[in-house]
Protein backbone atom coordinates (compact mmCIF):
# COMPACT_ATOMS: atom_id res chain seq x y z
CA UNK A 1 0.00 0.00 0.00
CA UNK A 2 1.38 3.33 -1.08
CA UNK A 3 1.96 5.90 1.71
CA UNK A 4 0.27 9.89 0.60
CA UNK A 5 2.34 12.54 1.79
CA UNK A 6 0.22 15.72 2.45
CA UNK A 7 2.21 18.75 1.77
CA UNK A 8 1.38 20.72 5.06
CA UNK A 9 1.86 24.72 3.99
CA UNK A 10 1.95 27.08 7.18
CA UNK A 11 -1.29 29.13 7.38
CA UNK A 12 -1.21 32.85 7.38
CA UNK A 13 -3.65 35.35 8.89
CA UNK A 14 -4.02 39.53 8.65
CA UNK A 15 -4.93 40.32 12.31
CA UNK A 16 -7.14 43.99 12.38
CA UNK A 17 -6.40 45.75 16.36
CA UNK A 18 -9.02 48.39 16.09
CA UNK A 19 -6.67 50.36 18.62
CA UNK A 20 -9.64 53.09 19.32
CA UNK A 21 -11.70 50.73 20.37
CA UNK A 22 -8.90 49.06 22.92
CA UNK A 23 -9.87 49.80 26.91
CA UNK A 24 -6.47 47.81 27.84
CA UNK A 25 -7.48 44.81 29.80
CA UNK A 26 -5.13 42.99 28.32
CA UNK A 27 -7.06 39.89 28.01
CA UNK A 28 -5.91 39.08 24.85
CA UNK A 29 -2.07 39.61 25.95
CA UNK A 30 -2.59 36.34 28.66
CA UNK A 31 -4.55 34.16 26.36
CA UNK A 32 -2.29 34.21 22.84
CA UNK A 33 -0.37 30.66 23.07
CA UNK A 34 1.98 33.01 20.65
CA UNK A 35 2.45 36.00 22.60
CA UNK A 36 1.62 38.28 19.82
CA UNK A 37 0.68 41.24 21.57
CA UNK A 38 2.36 44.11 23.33
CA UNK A 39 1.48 47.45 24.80
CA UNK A 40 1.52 50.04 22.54
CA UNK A 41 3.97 53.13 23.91
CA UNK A 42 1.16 55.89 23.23
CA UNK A 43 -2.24 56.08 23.90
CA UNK A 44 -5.25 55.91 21.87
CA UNK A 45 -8.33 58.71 22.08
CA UNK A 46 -9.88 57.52 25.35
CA UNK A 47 -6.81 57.53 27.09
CA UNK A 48 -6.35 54.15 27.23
CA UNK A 49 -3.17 52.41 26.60
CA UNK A 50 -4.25 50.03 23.48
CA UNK A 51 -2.36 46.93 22.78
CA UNK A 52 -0.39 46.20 18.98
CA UNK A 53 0.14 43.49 17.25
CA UNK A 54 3.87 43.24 17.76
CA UNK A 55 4.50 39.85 15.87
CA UNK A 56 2.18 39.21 13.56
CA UNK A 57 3.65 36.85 11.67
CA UNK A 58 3.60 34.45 14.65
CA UNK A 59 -0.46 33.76 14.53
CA UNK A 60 -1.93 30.84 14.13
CA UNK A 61 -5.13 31.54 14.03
CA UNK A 62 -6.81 30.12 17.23
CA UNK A 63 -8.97 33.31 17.65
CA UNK A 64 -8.40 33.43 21.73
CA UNK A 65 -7.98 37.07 21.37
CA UNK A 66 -11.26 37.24 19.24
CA UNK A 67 -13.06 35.36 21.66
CA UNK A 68 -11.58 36.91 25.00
CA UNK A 69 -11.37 40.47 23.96
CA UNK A 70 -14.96 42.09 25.83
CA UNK A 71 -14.68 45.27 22.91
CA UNK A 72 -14.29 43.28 19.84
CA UNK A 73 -11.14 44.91 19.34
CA UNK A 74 -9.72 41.99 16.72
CA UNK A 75 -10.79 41.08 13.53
CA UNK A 76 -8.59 37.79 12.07
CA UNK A 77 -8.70 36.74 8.42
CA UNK A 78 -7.13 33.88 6.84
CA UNK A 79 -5.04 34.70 3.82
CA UNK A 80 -5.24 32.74 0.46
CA UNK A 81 -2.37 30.62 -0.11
CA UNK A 82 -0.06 31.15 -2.93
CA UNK A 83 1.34 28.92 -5.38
């Protein structure tokens, strides 16, 4: 019996912080398994210090931050893989 190999290709994702909309729990910062977030150094329009997406590029795409965040501060879209 043959074996298939599955060519696994990494998944990317465009992560959207809608830093206005941030109050700075932080949620998000303790639930990402990829620690993707940071404190940004300013502060948005409310006066609250809003969080950035300081690594992007290290998402996978389990949507804890989506889930967690209480002012739907994240919006997370797959990308379309490329040949």
């Amino acid at each position: 019996m043959a074996e298939r190999k599955e060519r696994r290709t990494k998944r990317s994702f465009h992560l959207v912080v809608k830093r206005e909309r941030c109050k700075g729990c932080y949620l998000c910062m303790h639930v990402c398994p990829k620690d993707v977030f940071d404190k940004e150094e300013g502060f948005n329009a409310k006066g609250y210090q809003p969080v950035q997406a300081a690594r992007p590029q290290d998402c996978t795409g389990c949507r804890a931050c989506t889930i967690v965040c209480p002012d739907v501060v994240f919006e997370l879209y797959e990308l379309a893989e490329t040949a």
